[in-house]
Protein backbone atom coordinates (compact mmCIF):
# COMPACT_ATOMS: atom_id res chain seq x y z
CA UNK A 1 -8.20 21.19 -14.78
CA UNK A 2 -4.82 21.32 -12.88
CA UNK A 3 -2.64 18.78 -13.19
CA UNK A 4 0.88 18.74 -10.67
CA UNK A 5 4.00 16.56 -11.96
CA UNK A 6 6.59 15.00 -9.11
CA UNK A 7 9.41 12.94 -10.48
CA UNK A 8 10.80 10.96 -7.56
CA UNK A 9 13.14 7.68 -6.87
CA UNK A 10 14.72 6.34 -4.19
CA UNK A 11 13.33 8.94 -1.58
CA UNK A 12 10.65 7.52 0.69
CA UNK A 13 10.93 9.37 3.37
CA UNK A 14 11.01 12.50 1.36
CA UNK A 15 7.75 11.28 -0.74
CA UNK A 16 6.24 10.57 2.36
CA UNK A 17 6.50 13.97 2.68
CA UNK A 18 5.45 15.48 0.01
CA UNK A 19 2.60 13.49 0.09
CA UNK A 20 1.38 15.18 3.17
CA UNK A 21 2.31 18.30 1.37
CA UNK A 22 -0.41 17.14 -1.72
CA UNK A 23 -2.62 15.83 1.07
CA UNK A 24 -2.83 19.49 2.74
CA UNK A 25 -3.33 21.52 -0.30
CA UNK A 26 -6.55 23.84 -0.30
CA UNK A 27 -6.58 23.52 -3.82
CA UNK A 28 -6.55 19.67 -4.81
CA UNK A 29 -5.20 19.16 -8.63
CA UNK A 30 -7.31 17.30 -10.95
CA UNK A 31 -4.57 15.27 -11.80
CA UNK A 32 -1.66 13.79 -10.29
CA UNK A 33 1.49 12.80 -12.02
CA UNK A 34 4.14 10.76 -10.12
CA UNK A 35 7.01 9.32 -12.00
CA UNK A 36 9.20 6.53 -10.59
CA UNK A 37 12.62 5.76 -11.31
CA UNK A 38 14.15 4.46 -7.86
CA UNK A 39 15.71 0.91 -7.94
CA UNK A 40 13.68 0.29 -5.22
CA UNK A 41 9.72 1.53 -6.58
CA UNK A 42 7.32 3.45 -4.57
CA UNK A 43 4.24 2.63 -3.24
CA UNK A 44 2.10 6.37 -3.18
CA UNK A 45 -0.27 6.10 -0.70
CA UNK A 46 -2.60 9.25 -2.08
CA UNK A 47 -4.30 8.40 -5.44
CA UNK A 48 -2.36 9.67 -8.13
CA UNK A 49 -1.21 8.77 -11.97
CA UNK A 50 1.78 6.60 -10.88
CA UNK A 51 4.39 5.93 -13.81
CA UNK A 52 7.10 3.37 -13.18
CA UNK A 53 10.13 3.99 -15.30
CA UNK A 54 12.27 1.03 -14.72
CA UNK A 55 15.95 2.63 -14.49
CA UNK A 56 18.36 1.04 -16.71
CA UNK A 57 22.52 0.85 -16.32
CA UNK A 58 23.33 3.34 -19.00
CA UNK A 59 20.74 5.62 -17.07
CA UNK A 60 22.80 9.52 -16.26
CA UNK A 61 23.47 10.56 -13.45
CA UNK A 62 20.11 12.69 -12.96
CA UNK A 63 17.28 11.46 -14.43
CA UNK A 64 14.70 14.44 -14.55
CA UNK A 65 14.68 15.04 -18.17
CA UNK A 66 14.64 11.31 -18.74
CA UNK A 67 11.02 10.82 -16.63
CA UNK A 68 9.40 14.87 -17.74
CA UNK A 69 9.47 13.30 -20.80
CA UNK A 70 7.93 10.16 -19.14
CA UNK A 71 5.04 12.11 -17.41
CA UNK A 72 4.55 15.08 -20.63
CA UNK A 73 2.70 12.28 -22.17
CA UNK A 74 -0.02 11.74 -19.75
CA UNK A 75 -1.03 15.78 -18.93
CA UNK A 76 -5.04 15.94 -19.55
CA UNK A 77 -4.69 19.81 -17.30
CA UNK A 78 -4.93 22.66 -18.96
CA UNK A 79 -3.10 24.25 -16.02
CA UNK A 80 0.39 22.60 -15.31
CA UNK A 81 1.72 22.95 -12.05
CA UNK A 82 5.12 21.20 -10.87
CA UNK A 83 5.62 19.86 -7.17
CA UNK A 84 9.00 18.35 -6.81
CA UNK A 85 9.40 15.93 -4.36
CA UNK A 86 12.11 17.26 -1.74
CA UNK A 87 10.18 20.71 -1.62
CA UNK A 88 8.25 22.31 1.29
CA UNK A 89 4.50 23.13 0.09
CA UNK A 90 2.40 25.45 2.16
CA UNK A 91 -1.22 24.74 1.51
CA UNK A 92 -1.95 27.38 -0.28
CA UNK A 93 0.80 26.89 -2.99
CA UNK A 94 -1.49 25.42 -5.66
CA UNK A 95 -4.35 27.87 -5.39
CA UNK A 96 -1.75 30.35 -5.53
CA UNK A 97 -0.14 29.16 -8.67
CA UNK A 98 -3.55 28.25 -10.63
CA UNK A 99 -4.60 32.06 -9.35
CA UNK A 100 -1.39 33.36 -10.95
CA UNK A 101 -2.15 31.19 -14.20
CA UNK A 102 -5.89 32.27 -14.93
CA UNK A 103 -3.56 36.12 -15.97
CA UNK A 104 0.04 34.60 -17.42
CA UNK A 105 0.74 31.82 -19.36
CA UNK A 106 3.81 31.07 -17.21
CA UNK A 107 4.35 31.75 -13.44
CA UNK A 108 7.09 31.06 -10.96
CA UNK A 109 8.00 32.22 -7.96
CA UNK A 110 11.35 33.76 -7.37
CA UNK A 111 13.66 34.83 -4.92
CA UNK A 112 14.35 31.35 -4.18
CA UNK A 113 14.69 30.18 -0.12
CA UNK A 114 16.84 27.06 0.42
CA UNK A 115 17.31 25.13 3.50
CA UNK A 116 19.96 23.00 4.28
CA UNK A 117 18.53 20.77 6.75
CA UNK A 118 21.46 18.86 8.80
CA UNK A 119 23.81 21.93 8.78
CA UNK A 120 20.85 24.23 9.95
CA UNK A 121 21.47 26.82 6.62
CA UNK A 122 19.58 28.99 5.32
CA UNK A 123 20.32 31.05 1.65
CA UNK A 124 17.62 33.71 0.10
CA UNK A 125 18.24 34.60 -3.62
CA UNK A 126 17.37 37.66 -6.09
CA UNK A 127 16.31 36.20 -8.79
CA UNK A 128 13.54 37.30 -10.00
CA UNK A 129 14.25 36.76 -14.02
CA UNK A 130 13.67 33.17 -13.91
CA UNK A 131 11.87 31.03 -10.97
CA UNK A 132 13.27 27.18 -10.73
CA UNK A 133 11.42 24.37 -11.87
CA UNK A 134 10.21 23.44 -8.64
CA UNK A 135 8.09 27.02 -8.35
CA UNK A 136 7.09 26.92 -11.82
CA UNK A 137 3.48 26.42 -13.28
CA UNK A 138 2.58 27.21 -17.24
CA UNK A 139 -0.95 27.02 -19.40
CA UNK A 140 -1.24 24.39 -21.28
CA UNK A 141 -0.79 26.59 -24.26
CA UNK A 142 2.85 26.85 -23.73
CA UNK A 143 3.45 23.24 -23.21
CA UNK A 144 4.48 22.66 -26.72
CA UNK A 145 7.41 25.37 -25.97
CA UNK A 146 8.33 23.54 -22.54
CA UNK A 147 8.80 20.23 -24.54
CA UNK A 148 10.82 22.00 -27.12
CA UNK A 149 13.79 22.72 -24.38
CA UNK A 150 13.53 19.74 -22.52
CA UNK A 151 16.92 18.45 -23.91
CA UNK A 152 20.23 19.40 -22.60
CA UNK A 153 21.55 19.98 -19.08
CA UNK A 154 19.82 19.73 -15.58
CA UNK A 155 19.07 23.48 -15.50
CA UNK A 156 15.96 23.25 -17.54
CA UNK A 157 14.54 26.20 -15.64
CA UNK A 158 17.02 28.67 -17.21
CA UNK A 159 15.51 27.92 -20.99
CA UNK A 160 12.12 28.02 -19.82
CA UNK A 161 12.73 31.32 -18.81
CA UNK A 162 15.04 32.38 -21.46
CA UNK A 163 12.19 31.65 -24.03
CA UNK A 164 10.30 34.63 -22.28
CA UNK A 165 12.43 36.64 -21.76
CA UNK A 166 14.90 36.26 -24.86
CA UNK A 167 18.22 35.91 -22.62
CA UNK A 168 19.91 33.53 -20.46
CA UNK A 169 18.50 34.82 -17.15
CA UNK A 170 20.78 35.79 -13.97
CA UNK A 171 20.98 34.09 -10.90
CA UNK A 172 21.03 37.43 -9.03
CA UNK A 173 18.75 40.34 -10.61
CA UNK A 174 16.45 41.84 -8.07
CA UNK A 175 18.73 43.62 -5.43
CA UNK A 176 15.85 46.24 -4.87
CA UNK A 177 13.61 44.09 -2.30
CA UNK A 178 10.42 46.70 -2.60
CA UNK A 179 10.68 45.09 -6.09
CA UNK A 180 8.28 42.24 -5.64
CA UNK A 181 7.50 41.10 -9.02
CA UNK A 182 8.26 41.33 -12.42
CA UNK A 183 7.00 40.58 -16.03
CA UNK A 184 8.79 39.04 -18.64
CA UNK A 185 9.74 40.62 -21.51
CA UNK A 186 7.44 38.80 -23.94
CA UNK A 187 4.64 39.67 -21.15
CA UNK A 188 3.42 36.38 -21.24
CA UNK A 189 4.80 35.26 -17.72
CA UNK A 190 5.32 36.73 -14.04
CA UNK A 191 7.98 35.87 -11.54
CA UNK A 192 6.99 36.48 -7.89
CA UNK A 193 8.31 36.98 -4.18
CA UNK A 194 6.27 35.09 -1.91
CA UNK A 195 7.88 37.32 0.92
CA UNK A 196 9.47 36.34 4.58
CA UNK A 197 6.94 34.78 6.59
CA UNK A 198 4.61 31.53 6.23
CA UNK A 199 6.01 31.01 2.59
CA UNK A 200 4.44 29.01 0.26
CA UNK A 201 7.57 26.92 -0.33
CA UNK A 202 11.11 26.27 0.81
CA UNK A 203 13.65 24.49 -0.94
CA UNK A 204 14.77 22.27 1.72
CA UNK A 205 18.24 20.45 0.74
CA UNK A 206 20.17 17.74 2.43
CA UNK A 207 17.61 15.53 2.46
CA UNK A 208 17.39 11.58 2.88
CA UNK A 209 18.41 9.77 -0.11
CA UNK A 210 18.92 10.20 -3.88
CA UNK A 211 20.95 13.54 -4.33
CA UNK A 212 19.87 16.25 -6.33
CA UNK A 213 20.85 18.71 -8.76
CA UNK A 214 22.28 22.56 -7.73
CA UNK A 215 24.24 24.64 -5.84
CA UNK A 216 21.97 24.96 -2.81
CA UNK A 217 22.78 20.91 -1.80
CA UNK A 218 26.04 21.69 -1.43
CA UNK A 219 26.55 22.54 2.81
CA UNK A 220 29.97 24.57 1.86
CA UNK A 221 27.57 26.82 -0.18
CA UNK A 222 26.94 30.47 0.60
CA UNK A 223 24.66 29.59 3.96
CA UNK A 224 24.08 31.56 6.71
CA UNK A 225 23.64 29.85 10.20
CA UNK A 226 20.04 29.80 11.59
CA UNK A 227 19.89 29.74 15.10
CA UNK A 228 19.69 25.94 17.28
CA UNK A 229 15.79 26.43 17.36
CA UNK A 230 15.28 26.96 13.37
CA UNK A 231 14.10 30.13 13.72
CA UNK A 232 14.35 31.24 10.21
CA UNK A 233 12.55 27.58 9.01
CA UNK A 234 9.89 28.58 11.52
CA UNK A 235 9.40 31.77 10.03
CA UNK A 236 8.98 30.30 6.77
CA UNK A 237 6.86 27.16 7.21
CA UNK A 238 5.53 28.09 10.97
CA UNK A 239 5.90 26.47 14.09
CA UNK A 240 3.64 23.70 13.93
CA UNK A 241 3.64 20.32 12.84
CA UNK A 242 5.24 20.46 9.31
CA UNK A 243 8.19 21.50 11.32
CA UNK A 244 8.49 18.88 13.60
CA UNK A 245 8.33 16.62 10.38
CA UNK A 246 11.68 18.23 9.28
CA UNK A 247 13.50 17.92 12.85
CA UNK A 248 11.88 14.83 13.19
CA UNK A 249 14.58 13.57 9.91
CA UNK A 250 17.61 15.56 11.99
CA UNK A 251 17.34 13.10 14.73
C-alpha cells in the first residue's frame, strides 16, 4: 500500500492544484493524507483522509512539524510517499517513487528545480546528498527513524538524510552532472536526478497564499531569468495544460 501525506492551510488555489496533480497520477496511492491547519479549512474535493488541525494563537510561524506529527498517526502504507502542496507533480511521480522504494528504504530525488512563478526564475541545484522533503518517499520500516527527528527546525530534510548518511549533508555536492545518482553511505537510500526535460516535479515558489519555508521563495535569490514565454517551465512540465494552470495564477 502507498500512502502520500500533504500538509496544507490557507492555500486554495494552490490545493486546487495539487489536487489535479493527485487526480493525474498513473499510480493512485492507497491512501491519502491531507492535513489542515488554515484559519479558513479546506474543502478537498478528491477523496482523501482529511485531518483538521484547528490552529491555535501560540501556533509558530510554520506549522509542518506541528501537523507530520498530526498525519504520522494515521499511515496504514507500507510505502510513504510525501506530496507537498505548492509542488508540480508529473504523473508519473508516484510510480516512480514506489518503483524506487521496492530497492531502498529511502528515496528522494535531488538536484532540486525551483520556480519562482511571478518573477519568471528559475534555480537548478547539486545536491545530490540529501533530496527535500517534498521529493522524498521511505518504507515503512524506517518510519520509526523519520519520527525520531521530527523535532527541531523547518529543515527536517537535512536529518532525514543525515541519519543515512552520518553527516549534515551539503546543499551543493554533485558538480559532475554525468553523476546521476548516488547511494547513501549506510546503502539503505538513493538520491536521484530526474534530468532536464518533462520532470517529474518542480518546486514552484511564489505562490498564492500562506508562505513557505526556504531559500528558493525568496525572488532576490540566486535566479536566473527564463525567457517571457517560460521556456525553461515548459521544458520541465511541457507545454500543455498544466502550464496554462501556472500562467493562468500570473494573470
Amino acid at each position: 500500500m502507498i500512502t502520500c501525506i500533504t500538509l496544507t492551510g490557507d492555500r486554495p488555489e494552490v490545493f486546487a492544484l495539487c489536487q489535479r496533480w493527485m487526480k493525474n497520477q498513473t499510480r493512485q496511492p492507497d491512501q491519502w493524507i491531507v492535513v489542515d491547519d488554515g484559519w479558513i479549512p479546506t474543502i478537498p474535493v478528491l477523496e482523501c483522509d482529511y485531518i483538521r488541525r484547528e490552529p491555535q494563537p501560540d501556533d509558530p510561524k510554520h506549522t509542518m512539524i506541528m501537523n507530520i506529527k498530526a498525519a504520522a498517526k494515521h499511515i496504514s502504507g507500507d510505502l510513504i510517499v510525501i506530496m507537498e502542496d505548492d509542488e508540480y507533480y508529473a504523473p508519473g511521480y508516484v510510480a516512480a517513487l514506489a518503483d524506487a522504494l521496492s530497492r531502498h528504504e529511502v528515496v528522494g530525488i535531488g538536484r532540486s528545480k525551483y520556480y519562482h512563478l511571478p518573477m519568471g526564475g528559475y534555480l537548478r541545484h547539486d545536491n545530490l546528498n540529501h533530496a527535500s522533503l517534498a521529493q522524498t518517499g521511505f518504507r515503512s520500516s524506517f518510519l520509526p527513524e523519520f519520527l525520531s527527528v521530527l523535532d527541531g527546525d523547518q529543515f527536517l530534510d537535512i536529518r532525514i538524510w543525515k541519519l543515512l548518511n552520518g553527516v549534515s549533508a551539503p546543499a551543493c555536492d554533485a558538480y559532475d552532472r554525468t553523476e546521476t545518482s548516488r547511494i547513501t553511505k549506510d546503502g539503505r537510500g538513493i538520491v536521484f536526478d530526474d534530468g532536464d526535460d518533462h520532470c517529474l516535479y518542480v518546486g514552484i515558489k511564489g505562490l498564492p497564499g500562506r508562505p513557505g519555508i526556504g531559500s528558493g521563495h525568496n525572488p532576490r535569490g540566486y535566479y536566473k531569468h527564463d525567457t517571457p514565454d517560460r521556456a525553461m517551465l515548459r521544458k520541465w512540465i511541457g507545454a500543455g495544460r498544466d502550464l496554462e494552470s501556472y500562467m493562468g495564477l500570473c494573470r
